[in-house]
Protein backbone atom coordinates (compact mmCIF):
# COMPACT_ATOMS: atom_id res chain seq x y z
CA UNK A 1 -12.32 -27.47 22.48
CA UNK A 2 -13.92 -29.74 20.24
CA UNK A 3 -12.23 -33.05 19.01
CA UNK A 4 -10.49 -33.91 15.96
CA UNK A 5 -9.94 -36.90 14.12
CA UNK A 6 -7.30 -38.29 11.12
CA UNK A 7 -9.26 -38.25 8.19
CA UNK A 8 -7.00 -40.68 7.09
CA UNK A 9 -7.32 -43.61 9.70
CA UNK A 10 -9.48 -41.84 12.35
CA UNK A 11 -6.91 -41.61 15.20
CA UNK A 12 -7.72 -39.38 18.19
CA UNK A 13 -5.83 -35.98 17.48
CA UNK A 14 -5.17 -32.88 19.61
CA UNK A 15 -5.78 -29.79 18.47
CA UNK A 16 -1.74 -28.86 18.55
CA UNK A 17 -1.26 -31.88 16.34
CA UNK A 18 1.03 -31.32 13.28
CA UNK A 19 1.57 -35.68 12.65
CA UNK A 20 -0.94 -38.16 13.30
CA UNK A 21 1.06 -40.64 15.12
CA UNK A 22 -0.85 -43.75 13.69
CA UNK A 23 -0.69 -43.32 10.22
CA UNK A 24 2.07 -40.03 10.17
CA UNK A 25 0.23 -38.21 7.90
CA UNK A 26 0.94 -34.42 8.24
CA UNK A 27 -2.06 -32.06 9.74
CA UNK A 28 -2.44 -28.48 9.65
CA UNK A 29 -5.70 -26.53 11.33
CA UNK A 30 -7.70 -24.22 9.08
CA UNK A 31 -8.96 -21.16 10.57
CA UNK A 32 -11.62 -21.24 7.69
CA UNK A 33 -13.44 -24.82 8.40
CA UNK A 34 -12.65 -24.75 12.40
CA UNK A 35 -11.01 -28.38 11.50
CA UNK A 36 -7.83 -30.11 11.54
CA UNK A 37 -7.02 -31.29 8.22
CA UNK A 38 -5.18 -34.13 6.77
CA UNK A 39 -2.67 -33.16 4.33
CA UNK A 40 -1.47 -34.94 0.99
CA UNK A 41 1.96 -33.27 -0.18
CA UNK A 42 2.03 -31.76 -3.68
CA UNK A 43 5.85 -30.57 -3.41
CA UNK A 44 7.17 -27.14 -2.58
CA UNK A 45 5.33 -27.09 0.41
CA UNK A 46 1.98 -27.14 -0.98
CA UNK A 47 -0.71 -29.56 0.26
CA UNK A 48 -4.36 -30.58 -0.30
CA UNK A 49 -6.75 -32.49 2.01
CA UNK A 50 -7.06 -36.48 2.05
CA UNK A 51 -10.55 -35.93 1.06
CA UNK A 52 -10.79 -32.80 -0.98
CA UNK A 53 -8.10 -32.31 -4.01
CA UNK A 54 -9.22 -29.22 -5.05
CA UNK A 55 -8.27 -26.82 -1.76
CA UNK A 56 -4.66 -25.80 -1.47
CA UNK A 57 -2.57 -24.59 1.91
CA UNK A 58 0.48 -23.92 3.10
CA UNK A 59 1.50 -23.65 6.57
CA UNK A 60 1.86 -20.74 8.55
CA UNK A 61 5.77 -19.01 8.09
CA UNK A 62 6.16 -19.87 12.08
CA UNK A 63 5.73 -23.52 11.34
CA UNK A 64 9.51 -23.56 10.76
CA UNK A 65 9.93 -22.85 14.82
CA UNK A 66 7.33 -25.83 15.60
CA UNK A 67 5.23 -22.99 16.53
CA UNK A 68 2.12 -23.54 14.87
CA UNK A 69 0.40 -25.99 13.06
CA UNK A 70 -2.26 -23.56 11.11
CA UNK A 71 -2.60 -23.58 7.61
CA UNK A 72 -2.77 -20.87 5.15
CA UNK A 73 -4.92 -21.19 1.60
CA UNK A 74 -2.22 -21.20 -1.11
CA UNK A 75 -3.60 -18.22 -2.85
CA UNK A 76 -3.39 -15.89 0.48
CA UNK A 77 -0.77 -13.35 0.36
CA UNK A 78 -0.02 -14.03 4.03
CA UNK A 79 3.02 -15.49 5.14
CA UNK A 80 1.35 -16.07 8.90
CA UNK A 81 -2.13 -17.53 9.49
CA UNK A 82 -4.87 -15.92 11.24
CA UNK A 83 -3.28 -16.48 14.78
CA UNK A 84 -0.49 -15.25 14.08
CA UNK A 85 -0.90 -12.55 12.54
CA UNK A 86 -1.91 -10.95 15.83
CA UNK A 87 1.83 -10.99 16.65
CA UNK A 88 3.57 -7.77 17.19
CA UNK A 89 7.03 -8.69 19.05
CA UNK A 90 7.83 -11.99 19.68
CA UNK A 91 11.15 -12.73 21.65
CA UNK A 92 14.78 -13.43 20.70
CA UNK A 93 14.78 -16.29 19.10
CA UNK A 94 18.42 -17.26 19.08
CA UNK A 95 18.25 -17.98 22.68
CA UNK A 96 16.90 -21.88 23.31
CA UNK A 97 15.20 -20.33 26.47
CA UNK A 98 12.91 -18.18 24.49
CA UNK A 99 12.61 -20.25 21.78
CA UNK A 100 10.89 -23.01 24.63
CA UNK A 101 9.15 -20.28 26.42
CA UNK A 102 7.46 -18.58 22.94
CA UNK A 103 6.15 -22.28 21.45
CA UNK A 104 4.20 -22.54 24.49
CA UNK A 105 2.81 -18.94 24.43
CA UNK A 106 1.66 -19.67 20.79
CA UNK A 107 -0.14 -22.86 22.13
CA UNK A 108 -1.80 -20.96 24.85
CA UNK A 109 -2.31 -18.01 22.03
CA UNK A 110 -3.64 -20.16 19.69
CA UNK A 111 -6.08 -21.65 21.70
CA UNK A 112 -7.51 -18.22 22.63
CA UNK A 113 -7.96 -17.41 19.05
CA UNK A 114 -9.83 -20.50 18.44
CA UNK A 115 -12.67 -19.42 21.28
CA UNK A 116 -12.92 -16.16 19.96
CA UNK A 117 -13.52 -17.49 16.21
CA UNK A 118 -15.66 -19.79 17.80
CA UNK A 119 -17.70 -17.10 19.58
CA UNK A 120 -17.74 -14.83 16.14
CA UNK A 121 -16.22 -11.92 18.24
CA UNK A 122 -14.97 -9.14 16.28
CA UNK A 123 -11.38 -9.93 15.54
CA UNK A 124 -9.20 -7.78 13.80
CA UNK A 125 -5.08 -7.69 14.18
CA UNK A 126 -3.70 -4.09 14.35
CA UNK A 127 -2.26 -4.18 11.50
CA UNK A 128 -5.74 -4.08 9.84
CA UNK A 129 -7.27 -1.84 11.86
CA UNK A 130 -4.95 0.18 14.24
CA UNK A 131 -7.07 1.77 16.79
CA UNK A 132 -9.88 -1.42 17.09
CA UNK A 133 -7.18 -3.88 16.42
CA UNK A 134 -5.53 -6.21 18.36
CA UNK A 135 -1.45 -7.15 19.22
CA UNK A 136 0.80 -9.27 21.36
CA UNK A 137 4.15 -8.03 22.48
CA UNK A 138 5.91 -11.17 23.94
CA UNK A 139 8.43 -9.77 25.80
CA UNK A 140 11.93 -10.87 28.32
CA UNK A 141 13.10 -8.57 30.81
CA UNK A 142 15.89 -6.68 30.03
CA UNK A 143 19.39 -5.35 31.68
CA UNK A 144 19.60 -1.38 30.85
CA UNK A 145 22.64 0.64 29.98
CA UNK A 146 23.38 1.41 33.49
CA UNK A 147 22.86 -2.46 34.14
CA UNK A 148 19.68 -2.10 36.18
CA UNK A 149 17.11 -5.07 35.60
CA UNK A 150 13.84 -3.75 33.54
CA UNK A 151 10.93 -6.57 34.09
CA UNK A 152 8.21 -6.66 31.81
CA UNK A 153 5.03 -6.30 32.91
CA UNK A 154 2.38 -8.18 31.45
CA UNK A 155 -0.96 -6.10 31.05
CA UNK A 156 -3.14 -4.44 28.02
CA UNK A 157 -3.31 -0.96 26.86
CA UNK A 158 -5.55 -0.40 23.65
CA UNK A 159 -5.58 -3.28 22.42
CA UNK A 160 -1.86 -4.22 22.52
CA UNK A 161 -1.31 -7.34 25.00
CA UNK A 162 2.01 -7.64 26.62
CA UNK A 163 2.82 -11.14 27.96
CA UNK A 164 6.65 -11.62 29.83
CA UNK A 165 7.29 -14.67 28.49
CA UNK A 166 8.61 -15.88 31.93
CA UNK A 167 4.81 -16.71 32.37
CA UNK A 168 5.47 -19.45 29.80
CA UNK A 169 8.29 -20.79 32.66
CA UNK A 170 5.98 -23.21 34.99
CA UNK A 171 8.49 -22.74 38.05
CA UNK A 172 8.43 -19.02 37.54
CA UNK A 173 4.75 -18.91 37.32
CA UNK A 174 4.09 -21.53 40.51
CA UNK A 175 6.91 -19.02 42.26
CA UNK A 176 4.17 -16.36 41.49
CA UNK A 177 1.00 -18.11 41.73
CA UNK A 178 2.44 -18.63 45.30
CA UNK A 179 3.74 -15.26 46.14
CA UNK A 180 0.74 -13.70 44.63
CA UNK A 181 -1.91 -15.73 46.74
CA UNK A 182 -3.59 -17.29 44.08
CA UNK A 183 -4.82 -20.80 43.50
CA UNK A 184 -5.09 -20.63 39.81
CA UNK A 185 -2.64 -18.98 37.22
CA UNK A 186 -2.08 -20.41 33.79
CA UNK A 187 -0.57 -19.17 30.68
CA UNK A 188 -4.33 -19.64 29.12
CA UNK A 189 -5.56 -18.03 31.60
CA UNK A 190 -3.47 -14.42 31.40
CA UNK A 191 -4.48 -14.98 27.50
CA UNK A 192 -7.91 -14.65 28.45
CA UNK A 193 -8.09 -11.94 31.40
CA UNK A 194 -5.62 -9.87 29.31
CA UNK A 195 -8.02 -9.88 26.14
CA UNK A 196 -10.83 -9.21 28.21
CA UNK A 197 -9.37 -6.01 28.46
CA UNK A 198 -9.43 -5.64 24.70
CA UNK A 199 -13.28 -6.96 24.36
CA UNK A 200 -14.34 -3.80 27.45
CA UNK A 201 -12.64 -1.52 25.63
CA UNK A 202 -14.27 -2.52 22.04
CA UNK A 203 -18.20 -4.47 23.17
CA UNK A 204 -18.42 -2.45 26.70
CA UNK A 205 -16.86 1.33 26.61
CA UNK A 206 -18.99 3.95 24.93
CA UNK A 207 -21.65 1.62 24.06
CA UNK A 208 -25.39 1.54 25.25
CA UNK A 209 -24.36 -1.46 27.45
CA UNK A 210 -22.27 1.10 29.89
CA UNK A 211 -24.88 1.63 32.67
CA UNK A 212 -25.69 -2.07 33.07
CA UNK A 213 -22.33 -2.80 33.22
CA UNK A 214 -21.47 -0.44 36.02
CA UNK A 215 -24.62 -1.95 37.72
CA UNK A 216 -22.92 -5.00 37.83
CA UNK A 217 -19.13 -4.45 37.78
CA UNK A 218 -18.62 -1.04 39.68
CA UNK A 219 -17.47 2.26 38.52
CA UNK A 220 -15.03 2.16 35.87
CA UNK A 221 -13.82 5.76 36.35
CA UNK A 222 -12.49 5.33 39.30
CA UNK A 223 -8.84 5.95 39.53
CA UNK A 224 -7.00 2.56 38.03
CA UNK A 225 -3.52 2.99 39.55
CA UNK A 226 -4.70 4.33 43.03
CA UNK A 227 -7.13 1.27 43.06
CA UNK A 228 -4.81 -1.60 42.49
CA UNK A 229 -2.27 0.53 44.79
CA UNK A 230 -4.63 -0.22 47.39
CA UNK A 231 -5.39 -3.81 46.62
CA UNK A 232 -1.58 -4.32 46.88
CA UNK A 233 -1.58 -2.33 50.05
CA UNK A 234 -4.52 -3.82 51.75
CA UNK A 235 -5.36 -7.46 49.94
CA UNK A 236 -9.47 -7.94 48.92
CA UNK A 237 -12.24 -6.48 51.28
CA UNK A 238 -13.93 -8.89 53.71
CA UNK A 239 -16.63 -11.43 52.12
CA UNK A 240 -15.07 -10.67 48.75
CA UNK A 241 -16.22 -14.61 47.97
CA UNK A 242 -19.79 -12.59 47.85
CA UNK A 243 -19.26 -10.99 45.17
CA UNK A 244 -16.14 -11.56 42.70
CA UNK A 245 -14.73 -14.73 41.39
CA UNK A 246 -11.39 -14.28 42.47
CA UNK A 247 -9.51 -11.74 44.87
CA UNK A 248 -7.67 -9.52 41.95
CA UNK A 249 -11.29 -8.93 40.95
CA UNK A 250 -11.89 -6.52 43.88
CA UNK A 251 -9.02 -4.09 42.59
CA UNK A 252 -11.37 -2.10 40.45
CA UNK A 253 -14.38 -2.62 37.50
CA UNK A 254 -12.23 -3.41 34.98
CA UNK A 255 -10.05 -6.46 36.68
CA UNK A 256 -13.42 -8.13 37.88
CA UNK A 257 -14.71 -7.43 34.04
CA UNK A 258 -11.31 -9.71 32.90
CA UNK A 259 -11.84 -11.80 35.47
CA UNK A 260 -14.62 -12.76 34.83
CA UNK A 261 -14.44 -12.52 31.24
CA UNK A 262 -11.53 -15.16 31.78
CA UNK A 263 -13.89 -17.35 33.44
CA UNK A 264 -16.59 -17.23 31.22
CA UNK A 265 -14.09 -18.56 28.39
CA UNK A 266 -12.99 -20.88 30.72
CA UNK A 267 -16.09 -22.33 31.20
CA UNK A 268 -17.24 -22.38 27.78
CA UNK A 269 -13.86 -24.40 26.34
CA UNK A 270 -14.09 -26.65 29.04
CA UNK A 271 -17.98 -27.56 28.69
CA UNK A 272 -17.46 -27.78 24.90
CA UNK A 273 -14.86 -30.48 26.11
CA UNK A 274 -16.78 -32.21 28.09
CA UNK A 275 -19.75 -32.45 25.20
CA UNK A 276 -16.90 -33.60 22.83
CA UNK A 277 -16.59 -36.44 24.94
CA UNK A 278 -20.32 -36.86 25.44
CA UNK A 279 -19.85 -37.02 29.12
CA UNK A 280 -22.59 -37.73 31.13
CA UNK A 281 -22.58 -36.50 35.54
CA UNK A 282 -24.39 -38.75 37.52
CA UNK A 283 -23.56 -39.89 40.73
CA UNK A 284 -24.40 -43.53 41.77
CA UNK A 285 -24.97 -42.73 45.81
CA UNK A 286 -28.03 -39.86 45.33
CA UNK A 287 -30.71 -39.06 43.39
CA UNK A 288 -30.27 -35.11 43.83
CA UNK A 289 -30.76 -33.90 40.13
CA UNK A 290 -28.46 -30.68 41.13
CA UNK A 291 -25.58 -33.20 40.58
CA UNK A 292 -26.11 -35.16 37.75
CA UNK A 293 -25.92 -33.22 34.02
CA UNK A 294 -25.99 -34.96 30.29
CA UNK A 295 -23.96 -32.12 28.95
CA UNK A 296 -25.71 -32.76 25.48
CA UNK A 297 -25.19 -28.99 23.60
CA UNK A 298 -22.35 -27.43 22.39
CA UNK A 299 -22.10 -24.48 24.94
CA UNK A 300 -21.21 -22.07 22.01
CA UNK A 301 -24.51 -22.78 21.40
CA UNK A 302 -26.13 -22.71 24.47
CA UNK A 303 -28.47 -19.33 24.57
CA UNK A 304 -29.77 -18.85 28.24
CA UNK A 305 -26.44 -18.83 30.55
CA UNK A 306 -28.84 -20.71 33.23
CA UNK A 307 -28.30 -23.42 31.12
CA UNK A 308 -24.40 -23.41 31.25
CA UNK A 309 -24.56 -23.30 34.75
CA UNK A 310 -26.79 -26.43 35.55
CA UNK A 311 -24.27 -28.23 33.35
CA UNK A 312 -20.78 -26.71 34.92
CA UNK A 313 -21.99 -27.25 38.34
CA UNK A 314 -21.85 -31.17 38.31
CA UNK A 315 -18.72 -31.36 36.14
CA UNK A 316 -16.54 -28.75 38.38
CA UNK A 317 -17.34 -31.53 41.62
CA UNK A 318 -16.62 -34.61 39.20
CA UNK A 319 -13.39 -32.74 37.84
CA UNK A 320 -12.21 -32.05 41.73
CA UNK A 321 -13.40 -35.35 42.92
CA UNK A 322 -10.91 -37.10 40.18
CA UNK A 323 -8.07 -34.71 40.64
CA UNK A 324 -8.64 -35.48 44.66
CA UNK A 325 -8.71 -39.38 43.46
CA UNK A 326 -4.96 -38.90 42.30
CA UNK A 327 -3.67 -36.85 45.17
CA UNK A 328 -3.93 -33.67 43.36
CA UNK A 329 -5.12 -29.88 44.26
CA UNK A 330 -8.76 -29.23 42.86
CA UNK A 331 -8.87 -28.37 39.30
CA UNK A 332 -11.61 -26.00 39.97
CA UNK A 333 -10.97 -24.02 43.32
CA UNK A 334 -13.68 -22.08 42.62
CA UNK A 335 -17.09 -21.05 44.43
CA UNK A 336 -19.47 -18.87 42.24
CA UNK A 337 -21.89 -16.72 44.02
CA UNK A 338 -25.25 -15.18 42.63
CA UNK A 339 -23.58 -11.94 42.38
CA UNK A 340 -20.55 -13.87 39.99
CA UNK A 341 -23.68 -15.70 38.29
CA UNK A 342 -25.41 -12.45 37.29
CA UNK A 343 -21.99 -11.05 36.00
CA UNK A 344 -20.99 -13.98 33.76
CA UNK A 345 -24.54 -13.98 32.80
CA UNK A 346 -24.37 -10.33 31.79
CA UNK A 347 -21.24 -11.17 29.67
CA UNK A 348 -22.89 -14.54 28.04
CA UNK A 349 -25.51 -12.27 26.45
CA UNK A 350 -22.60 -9.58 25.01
CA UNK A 351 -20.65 -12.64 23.38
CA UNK A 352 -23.61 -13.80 21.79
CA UNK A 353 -25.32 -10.48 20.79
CA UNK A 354 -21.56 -9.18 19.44
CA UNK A 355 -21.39 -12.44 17.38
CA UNK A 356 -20.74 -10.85 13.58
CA UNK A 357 -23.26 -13.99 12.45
CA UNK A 358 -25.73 -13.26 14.76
């Protein structure tokens, strides 16, 4: 995520920002620049910039729920921005709980959306285009009419993403991280496995890129619920470190494709962070090059994936080594193998040769 700035008295902002907290000026993000923009009120809930007079927004309808901050041109139609627009079902919102629970799905959603406009994926909402298109059902489990519970499962199915929206409830999803065996689960994180999914079905399936992919990722045809059945059953084969980037990966081709996807994003937001920043990696007690990095490029730049990796290397052990500093698990309990490397590799060239500016 890159950094943002008041254009009014330069304070610091984040990218969920809707008041700068120096000068309270009201912000909105626009999908259209890729900046957060400094708003002058014209009345009725129409706004221009601080330093342009001529552009005109609104926000987004869901601003009204503290939702989103995203900004709409006045002249759009729309009543939700570009993020949310992808909405299908959101939850009950006369309950407090799912009124909490859905703000911080947005913020996870939002920031998802942002990567992929970054990246110049194809991005369509389903109710553009309903077979390529894309949806989110946030969903609470339910009590039937024979007053059996009915849990929601989150997953993907042609390009609809379903998210339970106790995911959004951190002791609910440390409960699970926990039961599950896993040493990393975030709300950003289903985001980006889930539309992974989405981004097989449209960049990967049916395309020229098919056999390369199975070189690399396994069979796809082999039978899904019979395959994660088994991975249930029998937990990840021996030395699956070797070869996947996380145990769910060894299920079958299409989890270690959204696995990785995942981690591909993860990597790029993170590194486009760190360059935000203009950190710099280099340790004062060796010389060893391997662990030092000027992470000088935006990554969404970045063209060889070689390149990402000599720079992620060096922060992931500075990242742990702080987190370690404070008493705190590893931020990155991660190991990535030359098998992994090849993978993410594979999917670096995709993004950037499915870029609609390319």
């Amino acid at each position: 995520m890159k950094l943002f700035s008041c254009q009014k008295c330069d304070q610091l902002l984040y990218f969920e920002n809707i008041r700068c907290e120096r000068c309270r000026s009201q912000l909105g993000f626009s999908p259209d620049s890729m900046e957060l923009l400094t708003l002058v009120s014209l009345g009725n809930g129409i706004f221009h910039t601080y330093n342009n007079q001529t552009k005109t927004y609104r926000y987004c309808a869901n601003v009204q729920y503290k939702a989103c901050n995203w900004l709409i041109p006045v002249h759009d139609s729309n009543g939700y921005c570009t993020a949310c627009l992808f909405n299908r079902t959101i939850p009950n919102l006369t309950e407090k709980r799912n009124l909490k629970l859905w703000r911080k799905l947005e913020t996870a959603k939002h920031r998802l959306i942002y990567t992929l406009l970054r990246m110049n994926l194809p991005l369509m909402p389903k109710t553009a285009d309903l077979d390529n298109g894309l949806a989110f059902d946030f969903l609470a489990d339910w009590i039937d009419d024979k007053g059996k519970a009915q849990p929601v499962l989150t997953g993907h199915a042609q390009g609809l993403v379903t998210i339970n929206i106790n995911e959004a409830d951190d002791a609910h999803r440390a409960q699970m991280r926990q039961d599950m065996g896993e040493r990393y689960r975030t709300l950003l994180g289903h985001f980006r496995h889930e539309v992974g999914h989405y981004y097989w079905q449209l960049l990967i399936a049916d395309s020229d890129r098919l056999l390369e992919y199975r070189a690399l990722f396994g069979n796809e045809q082999l039978d899904y619920g019979e395959a994660l059945q088994s991975h249930y059953q029998q937990g990840p084969p021996t030395g699956w470190r070797e070869n996947f980037i996380s145990s769910y990966a060894t299920a079958h081709s299409w989890e270690d494709w959204a696995e990785t996807w995942a981690h591909y994003l993860h990597m790029v937001d993170t590194l486009a962070t760190a360059y935000a920043f203009g950190l710099q990696i280099q340790p004062r007690v060796t010389d060893d090059e391997e662990l030092a990095a000027e992470i000088d490029r935006d990554p969404y730049q970045i063209k060889k994936f070689d390149r990402i990796m000599e720079l992620w290397l060096p922060l992931t052990i500075a990242m742990n080594s702080i987190n370690r500093s404070m008493g705190q698990p590893d931020m990155y309990p991660f190991v990535i193998s030359n098998a992994v490397v090849a993978k993410l590799s594979f999917i670096h060239n995709v993004v950037r040769a499915s870029a609609i500016n390319a």
